[in-house]
C-alpha atoms as a PDB file:
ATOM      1  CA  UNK A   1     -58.893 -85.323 184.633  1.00  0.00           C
ATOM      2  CA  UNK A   2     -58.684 -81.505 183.970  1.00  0.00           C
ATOM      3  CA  UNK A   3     -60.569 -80.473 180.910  1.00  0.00           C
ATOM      4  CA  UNK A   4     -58.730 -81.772 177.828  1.00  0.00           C
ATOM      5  CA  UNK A   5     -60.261 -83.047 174.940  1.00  0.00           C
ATOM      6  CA  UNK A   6     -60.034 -86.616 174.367  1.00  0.00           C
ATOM      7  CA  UNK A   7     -57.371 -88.414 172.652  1.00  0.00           C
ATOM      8  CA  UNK A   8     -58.245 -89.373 168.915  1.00  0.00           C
ATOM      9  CA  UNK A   9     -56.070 -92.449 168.159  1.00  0.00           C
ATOM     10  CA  UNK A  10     -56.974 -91.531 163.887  1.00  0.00           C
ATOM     11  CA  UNK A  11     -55.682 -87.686 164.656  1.00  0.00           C
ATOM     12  CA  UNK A  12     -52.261 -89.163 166.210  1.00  0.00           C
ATOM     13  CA  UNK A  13     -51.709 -91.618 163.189  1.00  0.00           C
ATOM     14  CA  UNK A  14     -52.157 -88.894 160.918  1.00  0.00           C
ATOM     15  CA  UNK A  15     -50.006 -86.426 163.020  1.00  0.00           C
ATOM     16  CA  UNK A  16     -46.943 -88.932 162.736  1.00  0.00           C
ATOM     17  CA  UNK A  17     -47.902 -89.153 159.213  1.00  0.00           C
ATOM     18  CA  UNK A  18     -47.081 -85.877 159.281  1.00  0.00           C
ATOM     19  CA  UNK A  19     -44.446 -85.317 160.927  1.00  0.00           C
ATOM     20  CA  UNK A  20     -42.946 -87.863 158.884  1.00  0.00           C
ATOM     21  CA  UNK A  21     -43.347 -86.700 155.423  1.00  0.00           C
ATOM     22  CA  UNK A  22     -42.813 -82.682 156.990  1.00  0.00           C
ATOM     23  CA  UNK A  23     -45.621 -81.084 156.374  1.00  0.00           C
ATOM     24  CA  UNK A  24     -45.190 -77.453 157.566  1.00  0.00           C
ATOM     25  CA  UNK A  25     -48.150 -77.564 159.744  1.00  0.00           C
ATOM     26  CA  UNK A  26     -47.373 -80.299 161.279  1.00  0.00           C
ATOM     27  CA  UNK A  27     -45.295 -79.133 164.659  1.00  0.00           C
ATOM     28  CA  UNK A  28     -48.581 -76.444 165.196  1.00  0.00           C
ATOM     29  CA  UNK A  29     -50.808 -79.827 165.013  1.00  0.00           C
ATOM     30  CA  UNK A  30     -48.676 -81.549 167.802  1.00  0.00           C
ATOM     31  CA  UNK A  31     -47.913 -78.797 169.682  1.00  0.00           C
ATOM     32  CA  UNK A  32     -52.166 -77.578 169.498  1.00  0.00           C
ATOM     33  CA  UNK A  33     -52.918 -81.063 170.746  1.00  0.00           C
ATOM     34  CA  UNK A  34     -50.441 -81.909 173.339  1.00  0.00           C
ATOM     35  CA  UNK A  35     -48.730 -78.615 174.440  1.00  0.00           C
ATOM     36  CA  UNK A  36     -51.011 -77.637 177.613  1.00  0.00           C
ATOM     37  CA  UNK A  37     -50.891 -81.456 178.931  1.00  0.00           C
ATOM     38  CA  UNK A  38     -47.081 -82.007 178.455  1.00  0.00           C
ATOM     39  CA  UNK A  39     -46.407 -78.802 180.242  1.00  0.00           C
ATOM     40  CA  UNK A  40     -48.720 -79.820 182.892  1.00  0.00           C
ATOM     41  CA  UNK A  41     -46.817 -82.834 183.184  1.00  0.00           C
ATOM     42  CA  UNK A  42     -43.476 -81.007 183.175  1.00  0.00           C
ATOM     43  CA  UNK A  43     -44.223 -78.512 185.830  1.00  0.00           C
ATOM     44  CA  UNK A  44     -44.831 -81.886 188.167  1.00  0.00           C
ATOM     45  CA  UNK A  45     -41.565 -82.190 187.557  1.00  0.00           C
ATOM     46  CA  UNK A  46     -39.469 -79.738 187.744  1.00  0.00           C
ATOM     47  CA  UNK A  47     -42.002 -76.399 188.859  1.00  0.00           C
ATOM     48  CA  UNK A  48     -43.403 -74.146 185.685  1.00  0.00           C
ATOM     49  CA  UNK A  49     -40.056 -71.761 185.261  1.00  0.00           C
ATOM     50  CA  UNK A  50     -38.202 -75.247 183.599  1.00  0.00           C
ATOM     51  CA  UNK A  51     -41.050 -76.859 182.108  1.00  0.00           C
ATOM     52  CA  UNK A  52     -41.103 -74.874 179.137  1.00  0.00           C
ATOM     53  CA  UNK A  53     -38.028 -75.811 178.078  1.00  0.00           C
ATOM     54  CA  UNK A  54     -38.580 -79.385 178.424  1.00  0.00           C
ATOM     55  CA  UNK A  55     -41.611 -79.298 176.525  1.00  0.00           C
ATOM     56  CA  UNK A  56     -39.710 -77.088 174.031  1.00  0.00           C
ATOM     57  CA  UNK A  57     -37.111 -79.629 173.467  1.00  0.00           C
ATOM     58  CA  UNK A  58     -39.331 -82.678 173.430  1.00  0.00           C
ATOM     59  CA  UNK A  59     -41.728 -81.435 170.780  1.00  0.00           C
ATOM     60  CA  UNK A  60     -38.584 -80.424 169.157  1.00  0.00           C
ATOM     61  CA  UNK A  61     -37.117 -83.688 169.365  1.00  0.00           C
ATOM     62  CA  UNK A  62     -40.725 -85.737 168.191  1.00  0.00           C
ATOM     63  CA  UNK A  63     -40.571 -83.407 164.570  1.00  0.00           C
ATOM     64  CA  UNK A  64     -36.814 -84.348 164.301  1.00  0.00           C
ATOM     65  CA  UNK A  65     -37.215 -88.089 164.630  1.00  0.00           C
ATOM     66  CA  UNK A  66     -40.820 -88.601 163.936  1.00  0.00           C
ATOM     67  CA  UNK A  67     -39.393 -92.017 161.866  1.00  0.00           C
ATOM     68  CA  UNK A  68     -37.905 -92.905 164.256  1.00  0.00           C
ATOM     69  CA  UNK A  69     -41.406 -94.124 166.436  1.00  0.00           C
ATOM     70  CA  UNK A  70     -41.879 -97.376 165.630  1.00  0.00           C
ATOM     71  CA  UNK A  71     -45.719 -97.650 166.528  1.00  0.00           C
ATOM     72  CA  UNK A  72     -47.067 -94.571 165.629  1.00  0.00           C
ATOM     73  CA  UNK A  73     -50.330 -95.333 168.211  1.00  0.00           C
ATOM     74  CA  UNK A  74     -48.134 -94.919 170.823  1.00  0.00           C
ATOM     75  CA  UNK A  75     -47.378 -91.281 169.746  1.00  0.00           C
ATOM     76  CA  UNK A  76     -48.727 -89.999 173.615  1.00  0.00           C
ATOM     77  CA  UNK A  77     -46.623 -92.350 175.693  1.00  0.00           C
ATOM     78  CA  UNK A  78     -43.582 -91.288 173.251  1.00  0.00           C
ATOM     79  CA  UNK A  79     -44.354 -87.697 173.676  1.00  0.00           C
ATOM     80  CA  UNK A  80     -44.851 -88.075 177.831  1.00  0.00           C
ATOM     81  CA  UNK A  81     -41.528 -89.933 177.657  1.00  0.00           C
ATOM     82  CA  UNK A  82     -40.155 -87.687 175.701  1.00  0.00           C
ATOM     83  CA  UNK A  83     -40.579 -84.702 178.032  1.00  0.00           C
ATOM     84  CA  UNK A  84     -39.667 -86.948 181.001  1.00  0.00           C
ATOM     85  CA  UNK A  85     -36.324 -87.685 179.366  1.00  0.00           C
ATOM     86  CA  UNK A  86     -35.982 -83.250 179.003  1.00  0.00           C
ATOM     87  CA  UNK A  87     -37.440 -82.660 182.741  1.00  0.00           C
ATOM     88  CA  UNK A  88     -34.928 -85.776 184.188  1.00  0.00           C
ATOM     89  CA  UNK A  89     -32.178 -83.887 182.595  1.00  0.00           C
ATOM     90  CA  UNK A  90     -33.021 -80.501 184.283  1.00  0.00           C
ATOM     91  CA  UNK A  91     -34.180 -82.149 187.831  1.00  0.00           C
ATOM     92  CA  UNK A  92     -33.056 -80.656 190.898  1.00  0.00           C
ATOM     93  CA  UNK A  93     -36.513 -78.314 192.117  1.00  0.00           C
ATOM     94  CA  UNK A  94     -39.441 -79.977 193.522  1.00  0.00           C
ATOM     95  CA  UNK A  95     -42.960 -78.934 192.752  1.00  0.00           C
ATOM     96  CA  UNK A  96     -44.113 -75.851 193.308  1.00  0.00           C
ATOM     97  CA  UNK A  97     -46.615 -74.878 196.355  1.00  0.00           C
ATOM     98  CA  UNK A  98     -49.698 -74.332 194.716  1.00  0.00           C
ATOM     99  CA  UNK A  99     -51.749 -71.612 195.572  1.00  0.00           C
ATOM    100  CA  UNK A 100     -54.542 -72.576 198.442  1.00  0.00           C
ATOM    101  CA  UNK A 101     -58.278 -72.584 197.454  1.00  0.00           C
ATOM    102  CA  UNK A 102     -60.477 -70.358 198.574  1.00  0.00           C
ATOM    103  CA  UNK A 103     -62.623 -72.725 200.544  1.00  0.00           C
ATOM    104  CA  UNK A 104     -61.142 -73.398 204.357  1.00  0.00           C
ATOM    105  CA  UNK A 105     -62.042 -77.315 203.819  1.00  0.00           C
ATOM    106  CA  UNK A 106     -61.072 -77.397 200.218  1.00  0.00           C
ATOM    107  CA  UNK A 107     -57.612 -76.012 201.064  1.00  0.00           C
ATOM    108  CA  UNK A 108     -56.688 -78.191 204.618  1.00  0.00           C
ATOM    109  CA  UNK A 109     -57.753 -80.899 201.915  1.00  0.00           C
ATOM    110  CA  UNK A 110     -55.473 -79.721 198.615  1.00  0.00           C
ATOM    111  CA  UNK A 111     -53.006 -79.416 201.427  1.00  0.00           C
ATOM    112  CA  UNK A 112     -53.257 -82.635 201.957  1.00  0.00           C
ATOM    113  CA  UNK A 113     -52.811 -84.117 198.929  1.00  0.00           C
ATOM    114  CA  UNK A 114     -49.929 -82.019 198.184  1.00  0.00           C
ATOM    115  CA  UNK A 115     -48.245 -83.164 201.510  1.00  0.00           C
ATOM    116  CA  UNK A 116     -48.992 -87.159 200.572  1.00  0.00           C
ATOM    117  CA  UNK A 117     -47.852 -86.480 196.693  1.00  0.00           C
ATOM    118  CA  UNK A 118     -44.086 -85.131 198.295  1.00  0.00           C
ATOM    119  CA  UNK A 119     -44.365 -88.104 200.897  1.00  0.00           C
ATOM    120  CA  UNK A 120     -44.339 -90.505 197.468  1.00  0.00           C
ATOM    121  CA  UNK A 121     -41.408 -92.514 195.663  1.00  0.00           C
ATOM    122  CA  UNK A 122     -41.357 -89.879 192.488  1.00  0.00           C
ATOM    123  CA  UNK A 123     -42.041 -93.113 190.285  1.00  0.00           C
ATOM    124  CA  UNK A 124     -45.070 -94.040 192.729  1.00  0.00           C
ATOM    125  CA  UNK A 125     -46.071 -90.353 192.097  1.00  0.00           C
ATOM    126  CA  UNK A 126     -45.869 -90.075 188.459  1.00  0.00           C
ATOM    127  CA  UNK A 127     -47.779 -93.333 188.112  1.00  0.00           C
ATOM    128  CA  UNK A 128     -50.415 -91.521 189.718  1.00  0.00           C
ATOM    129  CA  UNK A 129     -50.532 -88.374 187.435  1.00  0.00           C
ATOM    130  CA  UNK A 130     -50.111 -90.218 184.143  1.00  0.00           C
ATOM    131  CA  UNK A 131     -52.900 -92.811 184.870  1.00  0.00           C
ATOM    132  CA  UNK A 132     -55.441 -90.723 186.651  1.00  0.00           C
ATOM    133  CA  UNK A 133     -54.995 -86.796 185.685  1.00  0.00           C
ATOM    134  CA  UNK A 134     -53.458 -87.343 182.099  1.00  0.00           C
ATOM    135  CA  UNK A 135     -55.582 -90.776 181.174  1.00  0.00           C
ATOM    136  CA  UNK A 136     -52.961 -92.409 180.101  1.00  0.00           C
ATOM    137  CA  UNK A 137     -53.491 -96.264 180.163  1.00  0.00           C
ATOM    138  CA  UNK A 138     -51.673 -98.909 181.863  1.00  0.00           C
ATOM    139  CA  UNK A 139     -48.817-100.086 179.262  1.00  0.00           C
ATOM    140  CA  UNK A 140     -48.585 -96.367 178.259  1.00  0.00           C
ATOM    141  CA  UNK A 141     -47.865 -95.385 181.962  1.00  0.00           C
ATOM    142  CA  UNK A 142     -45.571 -98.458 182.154  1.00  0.00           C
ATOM    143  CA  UNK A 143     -43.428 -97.367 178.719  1.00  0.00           C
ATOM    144  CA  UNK A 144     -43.095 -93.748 179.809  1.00  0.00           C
ATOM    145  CA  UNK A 145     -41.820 -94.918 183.121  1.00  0.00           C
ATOM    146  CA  UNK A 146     -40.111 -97.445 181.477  1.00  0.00           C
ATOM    147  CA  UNK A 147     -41.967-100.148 184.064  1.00  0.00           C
ATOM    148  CA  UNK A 148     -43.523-103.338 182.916  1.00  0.00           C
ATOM    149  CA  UNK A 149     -47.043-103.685 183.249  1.00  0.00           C
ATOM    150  CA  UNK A 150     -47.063-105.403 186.447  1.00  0.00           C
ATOM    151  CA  UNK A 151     -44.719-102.781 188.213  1.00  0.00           C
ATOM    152  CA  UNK A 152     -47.140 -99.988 186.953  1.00  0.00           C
ATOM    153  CA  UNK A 153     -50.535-101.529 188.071  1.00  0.00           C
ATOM    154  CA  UNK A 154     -48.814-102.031 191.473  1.00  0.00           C
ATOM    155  CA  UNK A 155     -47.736 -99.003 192.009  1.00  0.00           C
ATOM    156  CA  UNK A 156     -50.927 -97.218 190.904  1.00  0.00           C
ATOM    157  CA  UNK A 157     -52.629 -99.170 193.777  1.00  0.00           C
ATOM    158  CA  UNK A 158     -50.130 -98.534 196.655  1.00  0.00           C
ATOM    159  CA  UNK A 159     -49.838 -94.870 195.655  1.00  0.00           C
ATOM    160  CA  UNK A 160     -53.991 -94.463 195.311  1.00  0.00           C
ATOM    161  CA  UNK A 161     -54.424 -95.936 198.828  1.00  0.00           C
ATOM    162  CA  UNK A 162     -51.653 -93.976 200.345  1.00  0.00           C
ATOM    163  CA  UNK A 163     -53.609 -91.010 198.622  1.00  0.00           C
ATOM    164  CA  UNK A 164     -56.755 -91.803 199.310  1.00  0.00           C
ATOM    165  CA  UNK A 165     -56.220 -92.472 203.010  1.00  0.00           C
ATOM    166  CA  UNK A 166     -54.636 -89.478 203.884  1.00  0.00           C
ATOM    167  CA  UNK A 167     -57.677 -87.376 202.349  1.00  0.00           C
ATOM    168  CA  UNK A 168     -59.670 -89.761 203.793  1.00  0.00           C
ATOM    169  CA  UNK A 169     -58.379 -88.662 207.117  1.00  0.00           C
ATOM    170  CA  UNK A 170     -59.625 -85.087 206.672  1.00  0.00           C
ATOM    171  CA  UNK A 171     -63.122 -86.029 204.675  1.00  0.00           C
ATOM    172  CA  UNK A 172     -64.027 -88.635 207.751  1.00  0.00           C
ATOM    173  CA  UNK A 173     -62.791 -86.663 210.576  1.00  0.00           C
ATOM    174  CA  UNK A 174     -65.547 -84.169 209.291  1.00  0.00           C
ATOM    175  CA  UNK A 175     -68.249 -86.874 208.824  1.00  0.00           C
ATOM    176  CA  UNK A 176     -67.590 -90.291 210.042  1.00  0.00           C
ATOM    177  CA  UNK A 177     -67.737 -89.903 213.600  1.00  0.00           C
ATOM    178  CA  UNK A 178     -70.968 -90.938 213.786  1.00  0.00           C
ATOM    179  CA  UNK A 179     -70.762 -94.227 211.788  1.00  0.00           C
ATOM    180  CA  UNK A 180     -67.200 -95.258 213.742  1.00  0.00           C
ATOM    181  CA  UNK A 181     -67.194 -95.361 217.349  1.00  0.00           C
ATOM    182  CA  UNK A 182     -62.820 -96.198 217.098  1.00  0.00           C
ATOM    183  CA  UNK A 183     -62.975 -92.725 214.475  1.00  0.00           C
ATOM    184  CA  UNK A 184     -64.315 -91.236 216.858  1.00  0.00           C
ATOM    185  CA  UNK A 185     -62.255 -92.169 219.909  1.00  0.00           C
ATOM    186  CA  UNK A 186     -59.180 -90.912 217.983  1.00  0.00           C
ATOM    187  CA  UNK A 187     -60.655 -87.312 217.461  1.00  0.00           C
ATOM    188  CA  UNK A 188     -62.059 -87.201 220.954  1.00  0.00           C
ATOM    189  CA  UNK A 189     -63.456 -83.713 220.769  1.00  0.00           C
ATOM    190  CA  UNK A 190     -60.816 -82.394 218.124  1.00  0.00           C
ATOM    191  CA  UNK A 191     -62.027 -79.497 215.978  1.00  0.00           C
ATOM    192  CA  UNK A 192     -60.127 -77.927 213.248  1.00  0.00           C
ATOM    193  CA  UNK A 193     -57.388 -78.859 210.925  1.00  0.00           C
ATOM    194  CA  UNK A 194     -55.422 -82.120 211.563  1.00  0.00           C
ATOM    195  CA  UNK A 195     -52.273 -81.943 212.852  1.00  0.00           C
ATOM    196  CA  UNK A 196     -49.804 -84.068 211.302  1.00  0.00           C
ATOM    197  CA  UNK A 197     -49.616 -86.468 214.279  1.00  0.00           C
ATOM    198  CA  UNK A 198     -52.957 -87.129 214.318  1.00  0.00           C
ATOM    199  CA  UNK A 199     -53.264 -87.230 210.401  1.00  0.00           C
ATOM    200  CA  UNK A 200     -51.310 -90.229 210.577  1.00  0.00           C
ATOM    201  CA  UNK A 201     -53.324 -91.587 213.168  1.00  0.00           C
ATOM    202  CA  UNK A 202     -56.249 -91.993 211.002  1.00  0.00           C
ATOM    203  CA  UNK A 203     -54.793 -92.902 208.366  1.00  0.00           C
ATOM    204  CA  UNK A 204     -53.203 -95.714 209.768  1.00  0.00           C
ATOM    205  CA  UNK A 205     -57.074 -96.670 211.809  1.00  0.00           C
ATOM    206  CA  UNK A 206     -58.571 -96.318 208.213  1.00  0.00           C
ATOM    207  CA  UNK A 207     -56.906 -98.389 206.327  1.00  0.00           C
ATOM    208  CA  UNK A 208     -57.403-101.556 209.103  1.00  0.00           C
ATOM    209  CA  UNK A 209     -60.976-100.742 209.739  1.00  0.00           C
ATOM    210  CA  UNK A 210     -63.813-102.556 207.161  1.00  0.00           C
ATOM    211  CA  UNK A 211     -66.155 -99.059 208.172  1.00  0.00           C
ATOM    212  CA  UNK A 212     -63.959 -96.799 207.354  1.00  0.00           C
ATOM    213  CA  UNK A 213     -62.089 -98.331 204.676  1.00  0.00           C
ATOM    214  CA  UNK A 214     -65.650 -98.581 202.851  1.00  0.00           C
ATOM    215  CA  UNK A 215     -67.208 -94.926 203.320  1.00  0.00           C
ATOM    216  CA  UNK A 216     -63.415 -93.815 201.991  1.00  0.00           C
ATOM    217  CA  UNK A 217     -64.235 -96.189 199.033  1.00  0.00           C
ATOM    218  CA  UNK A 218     -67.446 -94.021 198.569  1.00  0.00           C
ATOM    219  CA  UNK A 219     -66.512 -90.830 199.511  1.00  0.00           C
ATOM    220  CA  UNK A 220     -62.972 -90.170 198.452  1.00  0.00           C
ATOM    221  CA  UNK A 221     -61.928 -90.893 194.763  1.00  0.00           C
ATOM    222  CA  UNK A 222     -57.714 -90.039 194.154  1.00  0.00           C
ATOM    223  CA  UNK A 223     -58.550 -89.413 190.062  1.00  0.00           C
ATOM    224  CA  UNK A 224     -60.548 -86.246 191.930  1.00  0.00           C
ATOM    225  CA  UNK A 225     -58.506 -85.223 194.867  1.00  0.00           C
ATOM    226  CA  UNK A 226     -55.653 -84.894 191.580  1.00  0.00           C
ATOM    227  CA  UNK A 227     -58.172 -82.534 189.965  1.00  0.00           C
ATOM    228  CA  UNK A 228     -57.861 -80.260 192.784  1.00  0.00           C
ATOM    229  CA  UNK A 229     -53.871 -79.470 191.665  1.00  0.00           C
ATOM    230  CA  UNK A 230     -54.158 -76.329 189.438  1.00  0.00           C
ATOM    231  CA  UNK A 231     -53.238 -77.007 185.977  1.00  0.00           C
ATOM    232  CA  UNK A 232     -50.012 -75.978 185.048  1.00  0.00           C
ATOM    233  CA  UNK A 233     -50.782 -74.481 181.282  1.00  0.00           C
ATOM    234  CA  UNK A 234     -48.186 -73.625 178.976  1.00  0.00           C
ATOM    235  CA  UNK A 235     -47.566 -69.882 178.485  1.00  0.00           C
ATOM    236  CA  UNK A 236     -48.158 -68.431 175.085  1.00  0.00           C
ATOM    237  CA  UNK A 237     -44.922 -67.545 174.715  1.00  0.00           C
ATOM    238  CA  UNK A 238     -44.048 -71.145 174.459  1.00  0.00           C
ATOM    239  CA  UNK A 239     -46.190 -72.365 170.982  1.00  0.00           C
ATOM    240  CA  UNK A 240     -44.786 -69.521 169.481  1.00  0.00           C
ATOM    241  CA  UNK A 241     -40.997 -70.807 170.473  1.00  0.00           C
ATOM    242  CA  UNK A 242     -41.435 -74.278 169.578  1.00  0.00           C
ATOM    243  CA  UNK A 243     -42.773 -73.507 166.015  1.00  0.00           C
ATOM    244  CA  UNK A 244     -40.175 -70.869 165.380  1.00  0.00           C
ATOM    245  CA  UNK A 245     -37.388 -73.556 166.352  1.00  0.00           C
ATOM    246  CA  UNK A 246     -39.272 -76.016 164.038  1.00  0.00           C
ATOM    247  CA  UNK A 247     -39.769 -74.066 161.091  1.00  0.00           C
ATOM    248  CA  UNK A 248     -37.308 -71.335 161.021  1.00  0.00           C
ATOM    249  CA  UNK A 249     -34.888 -72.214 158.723  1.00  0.00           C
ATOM    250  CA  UNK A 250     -32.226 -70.421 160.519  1.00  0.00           C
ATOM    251  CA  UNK A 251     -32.965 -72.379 163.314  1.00  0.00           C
ATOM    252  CA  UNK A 252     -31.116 -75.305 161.757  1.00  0.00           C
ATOM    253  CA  UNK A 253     -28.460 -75.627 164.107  1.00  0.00           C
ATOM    254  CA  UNK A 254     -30.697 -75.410 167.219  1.00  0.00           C
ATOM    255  CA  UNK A 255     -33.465 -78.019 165.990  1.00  0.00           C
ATOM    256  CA  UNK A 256     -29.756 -80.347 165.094  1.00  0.00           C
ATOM    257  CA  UNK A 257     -28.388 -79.754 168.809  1.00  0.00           C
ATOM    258  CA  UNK A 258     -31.693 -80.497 170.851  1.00  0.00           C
ATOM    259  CA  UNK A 259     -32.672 -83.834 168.621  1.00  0.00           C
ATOM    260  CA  UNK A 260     -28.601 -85.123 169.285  1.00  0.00           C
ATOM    261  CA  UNK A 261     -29.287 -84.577 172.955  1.00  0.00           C
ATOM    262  CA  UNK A 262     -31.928 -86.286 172.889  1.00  0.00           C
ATOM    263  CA  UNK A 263     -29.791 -89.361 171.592  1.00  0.00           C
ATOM    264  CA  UNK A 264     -29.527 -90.447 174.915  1.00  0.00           C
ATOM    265  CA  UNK A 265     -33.351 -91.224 174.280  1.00  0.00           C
END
């Protein structure tokens, strides 16, 4: 997971404590705690020039209707479901590019798992970020998706394999020749990046052969192949927005439009 700190169930209860009773400082709290990962989350949705807004209008939407979460524990999943309901609402751009890393290898591999994450069902891919680069756990993934358990925990392991072999293509085609005799038949004497058609390829030999399926086991991990997708943080335009809408008291009318939209919710 990229470098947030970890989530303190005692901070949350007292954060929808909060909210609840209005404390001033409470939207600042939320927005402190959450802001950076619910943006990141957005921009996986919808690219960083609309994530703002949907992060806007969900933290907007948590102060206005704070009493209205029934088991304040589950204050993350709410607010991750929260933004998905604002980014569904504003879908219609995919994910932006992001930029290559510096490293030759590194970037034939980010490229990689960029390709494989657009190749996946948007549910199958969201399971996937919520569970392994925002640490969200099992029922939460399940009640922002609004999966049961089951659904979520199966597609975390379709969409991790599917992941993990296609890297696995590019991290054994450097170094499991040797150890595969079949690996190495299908490269031949290929040097360079992997061409699509040959991508496939391995990925389809790796996930049949015991060898291979075992050193991708070891070598290839998705949780840190989704650590190499830049973090999308929130600008710092955006913390001062959401507290002006939620404690300006002209704002009245715009906090009283975004929290009936969210109705729907």
């Amino acid at each position: 997971m990229p470098g947030w700190p970890a989530v303190d169930r005692a901070h949350d209860l007292e954060l929808v404590a909060a909210l609840r009773r209005g404390d001033r400082g409470a939207p600042e709290r939320l927005y402190d705690a959450y802001g950076d990962r619910l943006h990141d989350y957005a921009a996986s949705l919808l690219g960083d020039r609309r994530a703002a807004d949907a992060v806007h209008d969900a933290v907007v939407t948590a102060q206005g209707c704070a009493d209205r979460l029934r088991e304040p524990a589950r204050l993350r999943a709410w607010l991750y479901a929260l933004v998905r309901f604002q980014a569904m609402a504003r879908l219609g751009s995919r994910r932006v590019a992001a930029a290559p890393p510096d490293d030759p290898d590194d970037a034939e591999l980010a490229e990689v798992v960029a390709v494989t994450l657009g190749e996946l069902r948007r549910s199958e891919r969201e399971i996937l970020e919520l569970s392994l680069r925002h640490g969200l756990t099992p029922a939460e993934t399940a009640a922002v998706l609004g999966l049961t358990s089951r659904q979520a925990a199966n597609g975390l392991r379709r969409s991790r394999d599917l992941l993990e072999n296609a890297a696995a293509a590019v991290v054994l085609a450097r170094t499991g020749r040797a150890h595969c005799p079949e690996l190495s038949a299908l490269l031949d004497s290929w040097e360079g990046p992997l061409t699509p058609v040959l991508r496939r390829r391995l990925v389809a030999h790796i996930g049949g052969c015991e060898v291979c399926t075992e050193r991708r086991r070891r070598q290839v991990s998705a949780a840190r192949l989704l650590e190499m997708l830049p973090v999308a943080y929130a600008p710092f335009s955006l913390r001062e927005r959401v507290l002006g809408t939620c404690g300006d008291p002209g704002m009245g009318d715009t906090r009283t439009m975004i929290v009936d939209r969210g109705d729907g919710f």
